[in-house]
Protein backbone atom coordinates (compact mmCIF):
# COMPACT_ATOMS: atom_id res chain seq x y z
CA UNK A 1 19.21 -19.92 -13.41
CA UNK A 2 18.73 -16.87 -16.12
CA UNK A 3 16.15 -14.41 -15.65
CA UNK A 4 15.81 -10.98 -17.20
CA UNK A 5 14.70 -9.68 -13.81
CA UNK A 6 14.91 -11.04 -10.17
CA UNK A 7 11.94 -9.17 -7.92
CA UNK A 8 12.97 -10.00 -3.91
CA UNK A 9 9.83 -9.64 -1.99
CA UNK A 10 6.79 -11.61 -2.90
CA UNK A 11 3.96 -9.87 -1.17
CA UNK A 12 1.35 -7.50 -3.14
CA UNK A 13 3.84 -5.18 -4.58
CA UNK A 14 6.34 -7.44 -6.12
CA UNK A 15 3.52 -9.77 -6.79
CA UNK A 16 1.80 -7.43 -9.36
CA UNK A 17 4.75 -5.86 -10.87
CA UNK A 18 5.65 -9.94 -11.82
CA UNK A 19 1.72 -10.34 -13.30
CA UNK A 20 2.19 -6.92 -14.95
CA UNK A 21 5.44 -7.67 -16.91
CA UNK A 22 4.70 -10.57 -17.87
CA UNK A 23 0.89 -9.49 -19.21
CA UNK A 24 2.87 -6.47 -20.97
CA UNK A 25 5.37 -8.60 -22.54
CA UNK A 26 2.85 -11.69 -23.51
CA UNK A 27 4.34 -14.57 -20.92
CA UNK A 28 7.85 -13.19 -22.98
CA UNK A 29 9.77 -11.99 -20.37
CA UNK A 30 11.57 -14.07 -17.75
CA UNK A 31 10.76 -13.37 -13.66
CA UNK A 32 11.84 -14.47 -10.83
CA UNK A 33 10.27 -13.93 -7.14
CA UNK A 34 11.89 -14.14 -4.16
CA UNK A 35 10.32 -14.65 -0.85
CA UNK A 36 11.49 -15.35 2.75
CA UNK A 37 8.49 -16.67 3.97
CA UNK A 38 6.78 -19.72 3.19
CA UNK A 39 3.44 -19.46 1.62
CA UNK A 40 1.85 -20.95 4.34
CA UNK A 41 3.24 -18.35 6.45
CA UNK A 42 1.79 -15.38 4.73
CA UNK A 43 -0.75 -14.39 6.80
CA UNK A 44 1.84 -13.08 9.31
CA UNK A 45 3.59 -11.59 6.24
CA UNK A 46 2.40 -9.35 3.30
CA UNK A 47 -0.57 -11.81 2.87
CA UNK A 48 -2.47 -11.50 6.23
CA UNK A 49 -5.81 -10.85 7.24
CA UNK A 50 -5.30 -7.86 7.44
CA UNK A 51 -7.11 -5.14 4.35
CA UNK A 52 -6.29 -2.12 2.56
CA UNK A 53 -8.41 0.48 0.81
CA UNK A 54 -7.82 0.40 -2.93
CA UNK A 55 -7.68 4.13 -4.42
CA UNK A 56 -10.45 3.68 -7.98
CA UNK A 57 -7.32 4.49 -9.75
CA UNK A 58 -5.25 1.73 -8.47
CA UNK A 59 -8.86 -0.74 -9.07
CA UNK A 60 -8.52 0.79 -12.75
CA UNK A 61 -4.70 -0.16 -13.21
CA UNK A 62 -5.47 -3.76 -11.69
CA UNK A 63 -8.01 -4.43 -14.74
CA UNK A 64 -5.07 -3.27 -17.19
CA UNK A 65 -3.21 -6.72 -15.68
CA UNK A 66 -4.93 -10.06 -18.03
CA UNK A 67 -3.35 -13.24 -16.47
CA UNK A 68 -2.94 -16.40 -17.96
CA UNK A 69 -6.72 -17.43 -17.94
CA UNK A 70 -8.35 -14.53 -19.90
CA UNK A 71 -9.09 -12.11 -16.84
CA UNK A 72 -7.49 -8.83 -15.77
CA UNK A 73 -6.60 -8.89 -11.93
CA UNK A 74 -9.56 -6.61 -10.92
CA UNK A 75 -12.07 -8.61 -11.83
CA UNK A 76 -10.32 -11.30 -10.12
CA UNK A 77 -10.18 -9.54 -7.15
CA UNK A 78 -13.90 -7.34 -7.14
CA UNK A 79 -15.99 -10.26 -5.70
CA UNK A 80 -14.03 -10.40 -2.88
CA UNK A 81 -13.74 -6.42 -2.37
CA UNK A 82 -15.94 -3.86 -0.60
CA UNK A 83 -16.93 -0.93 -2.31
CA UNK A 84 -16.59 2.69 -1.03
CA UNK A 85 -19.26 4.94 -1.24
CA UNK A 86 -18.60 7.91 0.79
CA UNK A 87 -15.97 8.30 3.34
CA UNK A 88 -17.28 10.56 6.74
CA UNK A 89 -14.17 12.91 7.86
CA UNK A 90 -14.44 14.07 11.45
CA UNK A 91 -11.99 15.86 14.76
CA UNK A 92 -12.59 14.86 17.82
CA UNK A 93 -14.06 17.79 19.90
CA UNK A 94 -14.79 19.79 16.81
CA UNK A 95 -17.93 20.69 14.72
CA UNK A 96 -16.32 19.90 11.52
CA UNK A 97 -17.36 17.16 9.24
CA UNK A 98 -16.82 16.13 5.66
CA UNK A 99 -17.96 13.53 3.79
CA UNK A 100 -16.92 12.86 0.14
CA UNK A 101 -18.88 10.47 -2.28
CA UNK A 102 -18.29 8.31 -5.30
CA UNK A 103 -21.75 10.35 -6.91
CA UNK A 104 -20.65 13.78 -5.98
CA UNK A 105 -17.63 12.58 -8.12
CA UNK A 106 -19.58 10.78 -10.62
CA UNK A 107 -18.05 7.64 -9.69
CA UNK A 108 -19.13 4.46 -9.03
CA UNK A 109 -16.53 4.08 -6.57
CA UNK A 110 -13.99 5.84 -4.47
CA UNK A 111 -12.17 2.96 -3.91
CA UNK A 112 -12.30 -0.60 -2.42
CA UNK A 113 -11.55 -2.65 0.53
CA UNK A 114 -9.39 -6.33 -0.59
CA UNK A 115 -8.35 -8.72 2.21
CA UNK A 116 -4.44 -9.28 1.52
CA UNK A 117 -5.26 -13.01 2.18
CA UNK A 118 -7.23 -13.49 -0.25
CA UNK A 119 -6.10 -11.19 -2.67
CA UNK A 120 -2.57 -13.06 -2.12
CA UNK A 121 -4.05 -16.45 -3.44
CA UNK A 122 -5.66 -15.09 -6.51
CA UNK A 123 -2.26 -13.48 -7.06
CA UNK A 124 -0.09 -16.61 -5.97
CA UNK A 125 -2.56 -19.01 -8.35
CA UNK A 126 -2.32 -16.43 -11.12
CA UNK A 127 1.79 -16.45 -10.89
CA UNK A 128 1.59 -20.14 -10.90
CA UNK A 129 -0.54 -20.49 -13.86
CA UNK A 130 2.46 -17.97 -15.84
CA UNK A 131 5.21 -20.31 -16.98
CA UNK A 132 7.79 -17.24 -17.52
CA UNK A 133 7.40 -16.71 -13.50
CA UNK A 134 9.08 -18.58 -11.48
CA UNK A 135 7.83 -17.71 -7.69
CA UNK A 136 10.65 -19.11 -5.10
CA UNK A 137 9.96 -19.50 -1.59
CA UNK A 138 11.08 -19.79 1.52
CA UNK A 139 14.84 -18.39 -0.14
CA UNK A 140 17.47 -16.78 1.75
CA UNK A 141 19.81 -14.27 -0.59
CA UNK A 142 23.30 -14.63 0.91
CA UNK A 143 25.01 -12.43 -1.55
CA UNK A 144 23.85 -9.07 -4.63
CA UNK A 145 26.55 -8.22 -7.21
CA UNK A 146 25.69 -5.70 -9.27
CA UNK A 147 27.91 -4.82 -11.94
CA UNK A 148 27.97 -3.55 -15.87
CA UNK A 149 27.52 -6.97 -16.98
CA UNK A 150 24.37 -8.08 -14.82
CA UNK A 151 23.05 -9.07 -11.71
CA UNK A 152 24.15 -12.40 -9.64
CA UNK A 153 22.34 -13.34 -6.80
CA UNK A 154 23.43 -15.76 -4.36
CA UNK A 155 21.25 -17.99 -2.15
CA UNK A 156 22.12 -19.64 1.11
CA UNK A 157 20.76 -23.12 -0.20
CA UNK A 158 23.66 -23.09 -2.72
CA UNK A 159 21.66 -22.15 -5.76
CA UNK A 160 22.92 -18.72 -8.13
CA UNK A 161 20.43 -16.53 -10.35
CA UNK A 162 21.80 -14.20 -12.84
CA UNK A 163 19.20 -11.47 -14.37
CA UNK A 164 19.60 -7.78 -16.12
CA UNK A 165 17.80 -6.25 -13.51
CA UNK A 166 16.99 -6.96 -9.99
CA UNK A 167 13.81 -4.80 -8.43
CA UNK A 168 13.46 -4.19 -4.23
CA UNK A 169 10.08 -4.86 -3.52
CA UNK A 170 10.80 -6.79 -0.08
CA UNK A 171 9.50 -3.22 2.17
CA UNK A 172 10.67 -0.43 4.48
CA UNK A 173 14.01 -2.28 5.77
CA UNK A 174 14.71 -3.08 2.36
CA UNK A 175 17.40 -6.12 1.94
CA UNK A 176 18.27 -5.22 -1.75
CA UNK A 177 18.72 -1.73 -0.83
CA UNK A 178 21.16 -2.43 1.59
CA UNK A 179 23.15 -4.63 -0.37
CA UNK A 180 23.43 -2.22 -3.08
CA UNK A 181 24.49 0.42 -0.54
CA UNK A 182 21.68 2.06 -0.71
CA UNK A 183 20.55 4.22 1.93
CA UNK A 184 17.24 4.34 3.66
CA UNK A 185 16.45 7.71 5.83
CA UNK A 186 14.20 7.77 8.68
CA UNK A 187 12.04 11.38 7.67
CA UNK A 188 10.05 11.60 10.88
CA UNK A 189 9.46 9.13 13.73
CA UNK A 190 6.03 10.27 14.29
CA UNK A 191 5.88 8.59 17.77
CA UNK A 192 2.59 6.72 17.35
CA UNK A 193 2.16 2.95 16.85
CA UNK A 194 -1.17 1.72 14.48
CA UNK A 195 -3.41 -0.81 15.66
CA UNK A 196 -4.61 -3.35 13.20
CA UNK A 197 -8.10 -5.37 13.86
CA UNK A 198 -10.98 -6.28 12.74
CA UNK A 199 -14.20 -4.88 14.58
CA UNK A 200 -18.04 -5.77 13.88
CA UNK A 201 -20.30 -2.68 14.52
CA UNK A 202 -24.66 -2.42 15.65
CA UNK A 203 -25.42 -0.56 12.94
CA UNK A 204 -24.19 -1.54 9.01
CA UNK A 205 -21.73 0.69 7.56
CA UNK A 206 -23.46 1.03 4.51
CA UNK A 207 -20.29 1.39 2.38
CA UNK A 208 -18.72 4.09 4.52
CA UNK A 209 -14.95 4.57 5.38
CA UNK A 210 -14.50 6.59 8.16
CA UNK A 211 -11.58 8.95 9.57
CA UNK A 212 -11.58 10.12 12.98
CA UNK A 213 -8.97 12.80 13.84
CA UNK A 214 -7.72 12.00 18.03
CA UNK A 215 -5.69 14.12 20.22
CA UNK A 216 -3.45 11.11 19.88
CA UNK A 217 -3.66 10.76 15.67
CA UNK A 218 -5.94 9.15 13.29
CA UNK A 219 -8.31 6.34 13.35
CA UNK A 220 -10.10 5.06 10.24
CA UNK A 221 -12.59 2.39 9.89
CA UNK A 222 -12.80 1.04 6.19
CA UNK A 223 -15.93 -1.39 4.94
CA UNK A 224 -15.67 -4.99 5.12
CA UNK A 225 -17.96 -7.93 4.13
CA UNK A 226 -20.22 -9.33 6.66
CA UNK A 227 -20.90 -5.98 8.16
CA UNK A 228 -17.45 -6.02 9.59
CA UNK A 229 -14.71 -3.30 9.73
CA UNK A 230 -11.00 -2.90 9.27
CA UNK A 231 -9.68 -0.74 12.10
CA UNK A 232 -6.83 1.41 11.77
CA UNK A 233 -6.10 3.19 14.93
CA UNK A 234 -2.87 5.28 15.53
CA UNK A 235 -1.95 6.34 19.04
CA UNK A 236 0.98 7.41 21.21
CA UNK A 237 0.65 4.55 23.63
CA UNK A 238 -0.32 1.20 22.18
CA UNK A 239 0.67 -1.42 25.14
CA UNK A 240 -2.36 -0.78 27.18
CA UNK A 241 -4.69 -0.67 24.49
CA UNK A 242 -2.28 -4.55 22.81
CA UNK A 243 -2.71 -5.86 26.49
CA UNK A 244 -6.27 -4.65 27.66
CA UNK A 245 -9.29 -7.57 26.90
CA UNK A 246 -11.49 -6.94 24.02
CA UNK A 247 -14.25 -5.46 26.42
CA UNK A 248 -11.78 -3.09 27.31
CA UNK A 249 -10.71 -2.56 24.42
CA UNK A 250 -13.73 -1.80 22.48
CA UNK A 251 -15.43 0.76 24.83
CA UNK A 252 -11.91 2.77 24.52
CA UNK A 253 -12.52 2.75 21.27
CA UNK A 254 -16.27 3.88 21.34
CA UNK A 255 -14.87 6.92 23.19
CA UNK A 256 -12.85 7.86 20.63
CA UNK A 257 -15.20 7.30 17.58
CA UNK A 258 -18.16 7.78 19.03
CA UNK A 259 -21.63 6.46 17.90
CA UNK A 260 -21.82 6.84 14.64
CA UNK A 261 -22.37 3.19 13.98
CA UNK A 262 -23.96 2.45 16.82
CA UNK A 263 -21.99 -0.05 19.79
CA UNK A 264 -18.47 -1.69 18.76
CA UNK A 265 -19.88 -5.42 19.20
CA UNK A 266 -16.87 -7.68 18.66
CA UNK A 267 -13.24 -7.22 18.09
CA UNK A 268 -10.47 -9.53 16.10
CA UNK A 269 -7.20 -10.24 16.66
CA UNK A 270 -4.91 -7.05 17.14
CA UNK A 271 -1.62 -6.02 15.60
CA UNK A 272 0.70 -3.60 15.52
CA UNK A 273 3.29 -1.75 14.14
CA UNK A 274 4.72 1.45 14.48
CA UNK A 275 4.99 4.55 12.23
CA UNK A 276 7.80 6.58 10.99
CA UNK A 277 7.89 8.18 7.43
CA UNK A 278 10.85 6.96 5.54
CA UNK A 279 12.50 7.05 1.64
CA UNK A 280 15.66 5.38 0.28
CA UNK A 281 17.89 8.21 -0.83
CA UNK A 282 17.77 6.68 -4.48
CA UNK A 283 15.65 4.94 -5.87
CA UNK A 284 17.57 3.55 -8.87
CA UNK A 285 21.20 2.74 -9.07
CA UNK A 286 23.16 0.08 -11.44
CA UNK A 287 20.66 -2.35 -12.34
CA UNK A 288 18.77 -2.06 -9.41
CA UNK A 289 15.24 -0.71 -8.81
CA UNK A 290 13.41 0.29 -5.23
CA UNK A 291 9.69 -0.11 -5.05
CA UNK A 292 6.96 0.52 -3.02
CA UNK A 293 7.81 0.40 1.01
CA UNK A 294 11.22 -0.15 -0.04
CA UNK A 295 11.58 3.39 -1.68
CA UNK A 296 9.33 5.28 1.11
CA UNK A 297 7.07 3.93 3.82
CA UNK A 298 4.21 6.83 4.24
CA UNK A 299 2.11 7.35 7.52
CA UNK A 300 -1.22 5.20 6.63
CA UNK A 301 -3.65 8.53 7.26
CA UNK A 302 -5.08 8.59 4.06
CA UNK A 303 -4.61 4.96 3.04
CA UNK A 304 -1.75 6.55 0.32
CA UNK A 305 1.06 4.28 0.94
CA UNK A 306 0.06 0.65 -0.93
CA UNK A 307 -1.43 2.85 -3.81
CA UNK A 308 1.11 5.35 -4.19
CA UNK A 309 3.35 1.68 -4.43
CA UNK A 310 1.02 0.50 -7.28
CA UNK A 311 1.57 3.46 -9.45
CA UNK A 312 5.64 1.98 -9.22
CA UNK A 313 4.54 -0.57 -10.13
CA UNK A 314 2.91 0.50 -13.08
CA UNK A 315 5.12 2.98 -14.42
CA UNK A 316 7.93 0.52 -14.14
CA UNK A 317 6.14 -2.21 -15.86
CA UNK A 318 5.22 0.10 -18.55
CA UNK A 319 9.05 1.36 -19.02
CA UNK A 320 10.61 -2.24 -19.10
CA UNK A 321 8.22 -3.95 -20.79
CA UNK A 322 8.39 -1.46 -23.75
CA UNK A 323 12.10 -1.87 -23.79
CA UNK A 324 12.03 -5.18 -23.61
CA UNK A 325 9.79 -5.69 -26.32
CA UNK A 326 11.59 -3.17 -28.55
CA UNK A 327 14.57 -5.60 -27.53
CA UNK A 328 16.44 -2.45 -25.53
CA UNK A 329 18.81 -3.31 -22.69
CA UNK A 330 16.05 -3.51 -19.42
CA UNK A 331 19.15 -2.61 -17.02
CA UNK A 332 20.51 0.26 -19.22
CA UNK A 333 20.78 3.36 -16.70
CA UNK A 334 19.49 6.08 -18.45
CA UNK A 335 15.92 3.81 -18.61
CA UNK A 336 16.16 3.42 -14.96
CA UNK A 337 16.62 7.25 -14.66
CA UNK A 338 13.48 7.63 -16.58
CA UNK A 339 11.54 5.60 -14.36
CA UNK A 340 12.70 7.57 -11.22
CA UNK A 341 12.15 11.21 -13.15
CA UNK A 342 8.41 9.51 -14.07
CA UNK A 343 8.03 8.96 -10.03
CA UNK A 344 9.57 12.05 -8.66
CA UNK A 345 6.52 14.50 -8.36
CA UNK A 346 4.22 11.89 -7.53
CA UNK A 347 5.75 10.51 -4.62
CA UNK A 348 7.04 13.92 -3.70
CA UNK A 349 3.42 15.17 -3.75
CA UNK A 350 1.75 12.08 -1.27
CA UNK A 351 4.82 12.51 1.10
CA UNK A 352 4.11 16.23 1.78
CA UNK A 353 0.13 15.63 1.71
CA UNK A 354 0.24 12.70 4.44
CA UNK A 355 2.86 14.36 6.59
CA UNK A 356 1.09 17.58 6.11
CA UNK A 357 -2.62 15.90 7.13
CA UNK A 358 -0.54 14.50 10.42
CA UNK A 359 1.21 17.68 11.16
CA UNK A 360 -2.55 19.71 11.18
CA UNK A 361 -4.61 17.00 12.74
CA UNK A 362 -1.93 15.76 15.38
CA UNK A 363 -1.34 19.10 16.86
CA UNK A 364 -3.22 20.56 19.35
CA UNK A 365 -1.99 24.16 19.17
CA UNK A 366 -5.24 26.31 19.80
CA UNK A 367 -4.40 28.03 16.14
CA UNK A 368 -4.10 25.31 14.48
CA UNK A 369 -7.53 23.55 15.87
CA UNK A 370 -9.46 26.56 15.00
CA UNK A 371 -7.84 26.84 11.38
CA UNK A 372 -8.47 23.04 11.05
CA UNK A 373 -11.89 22.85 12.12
CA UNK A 374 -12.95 26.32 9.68
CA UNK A 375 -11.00 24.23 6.91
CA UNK A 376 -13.49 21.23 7.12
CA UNK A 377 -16.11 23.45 7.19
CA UNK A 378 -14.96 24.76 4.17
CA UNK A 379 -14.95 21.54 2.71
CA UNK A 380 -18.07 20.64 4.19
CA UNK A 381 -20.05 23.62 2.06
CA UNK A 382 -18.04 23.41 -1.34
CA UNK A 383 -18.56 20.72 -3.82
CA UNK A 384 -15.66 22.44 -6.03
CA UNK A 385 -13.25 22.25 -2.94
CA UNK A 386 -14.01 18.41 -2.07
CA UNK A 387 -13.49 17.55 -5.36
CA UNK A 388 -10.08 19.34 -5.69
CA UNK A 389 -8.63 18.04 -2.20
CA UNK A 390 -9.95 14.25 -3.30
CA UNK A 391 -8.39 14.20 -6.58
CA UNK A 392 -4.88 13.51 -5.88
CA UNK A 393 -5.61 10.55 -3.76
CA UNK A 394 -7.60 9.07 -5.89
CA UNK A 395 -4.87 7.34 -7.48
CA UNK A 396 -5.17 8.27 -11.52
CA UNK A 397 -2.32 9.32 -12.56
């Protein structure tokens, strides 16, 4: 099987890169997918119930993506998303409070809310309906060779795939990047675990996303249909809070938030998982490509990680598919070295502003809570300011 590239990991990331190289090359180029996990099984994968917030920059790059049908991938994806209007910033114990909106901005949006799970079918039917993708799952790579020539991949049911270029989009204990010897360096084991559920609240959000700054980290509440919330909720010590009934659960979790949306009413399923910053110490090497989680895995304060992924995504897809269609080598190194100079300050840039929100909000040095708390004030009384710290994570470059 001949491919010009081989993308292992089928979840979001490596799922729109596919859509966007084959959109930028017009169905030309040939893609493979690789996935461990049966489709069926994707829920407890990259396709879950769980959401993410979409940054209006990465909503903007989705409508750049026309599949097979006619439609770009946003508009795909926008009846099933939840718009955010304003997002509330708040510290526990403190008098400061922010809140930054889409009009302020002159914006229609700050960003959105997609389910995974659903997003993940409109992707998975979109792939299906693209004849140059081929979309492989469940597959288990026994073997990489990388070498001047090409790529070979191996698979433990017997079958071989040969490409120009294969792309790691399979997450933060990358597979590719260890088989290309590629190292992947924990930054800062931050010591907290996130809690993933799904709460319903009294009073309706009204298009809000919230962030709550604990003595134990961050908690975030992001919009949802049906007047339901995605909960985010980092602490130190998650066992209790996994093991504790929902009842339990849920007035913890009014103590921490507060009232702002009146009583926490029901609670979903929880998850967790815990957080460390990491980053490949390369991201490119011969004929190989990290993306994504498998280049660095951010702290989720912020909501930067999946977006900061998307703009690899993009940047890649523009590089290769221009290549490709000005019939260059795709695996040639000095392209690949572009695509990591392209990336550099940008990922640079959310690594320093996410580990720099933690470091400020997670400590409770008496400086550092009054400097904090006179900082969202700040915030709170300049239009100029709040425009100037939103900017970067809204996602447009």
């Amino acid at each position: 099987m001949n491919y010009d590239i081989v993308i292992v990991g089928g979840a979001m990331t490596g799922t729109t890169l596919a859509l966007a190289l084959s959109a930028f090359t017009n169905g030309k180029m040939k893609i493979a997918v690789l996935e461990r996990q049966p489709a069926k099984q994707h829920q407890q994968s990259g396709f879950d119930a769980r959401c993410i917030a979409l940054s209006d920059g990465s909503c903007q790059k989705f409508s750049r993506i026309i599949l097979p049908d006619g439609q770009n991938l946003w508009q795909k994806i926008q009846p099933f998303s939840t718009h955010i209007e304003q997002i509330h910033v708040s510290d526990k114990g403190h008098s400061g409070i922010v809140e930054f909106s889409a009009r302020e901005s002159h914006l229609q949006q700050l960003g959105a809310v997609i389910e995974l799970q659903q997003a993940g079918q409109i992707m998975l039917q979109a792939v299906e309906q693209s004849d140059n993708i081929d979309y492989l799952c469940p597959v288990e790579i026994a073997h990489i060779e990388c070498s001047q020539d090409g790529v070979k991949i191996s698979l433990k049911n017997g079958r071989t795939l040969t490409a120009q270029l294969l792309i790691g989009a399979d997450g933060t204990k990358s597979e590719v990047a260890s088989a290309v010897n590629i190292s992947q360096e924990m930054l800062h084991d931050y010591g907290q675990t996130a809690i993933i559920a799904n709460v319903q609240t009294q009073q309706p959000h009204q298009n809000r996303a919230f962030e709550r700054f604990t003595t134990e980290g961050p908690l975030a509440l992001l919009p949802m249909k049906d007047n339901l919330m995605s909960l985010v909720w980092c602490v130190r010590h998650a066992d209790e809070l996994l093991q504790t009934d929902e009842n339990a659960f849920l007035t913890r979790l009014q103590q921490q938030f507060g009232w702002r949306l009146g009583r926490f009413q029901r609670c979903g399923q929880r998850f967790a998982y815990p957080l460390t910053l990491s980053r490949a110490a390369q991201h490119v090497q011969a004929r190989t490509v990290l993306i994504g989680n498998a280049a660095q895995t951010l702290h989720p304060i912020a909501g930067q990680g999946f977006n900061l992924g998307i703009r690899d995504v993009m940047t890649l897809a523009n590089i290769l598919s221009y290549a490709y269609l000005q019939q260059q080598e795709i695996g040639d190194d000095a392209l690949l070295q572009q695509y990591e100079n392209k990336r550099k300050a940008d990922q640079k840039q959310m690594i320093q502003l996410t580990d720099g929100l933690l470091t400020i909000f997670a400590n409770n040095l008496l400086p550092l809570q009054i400097g904090r708390n006179l900082g969202l004030m700040a915030l709170a009384q300049s239009s100029m300011l709040r425009q100037y710290f939103a900017k970067p994570t809204l996602g447009w470059i």
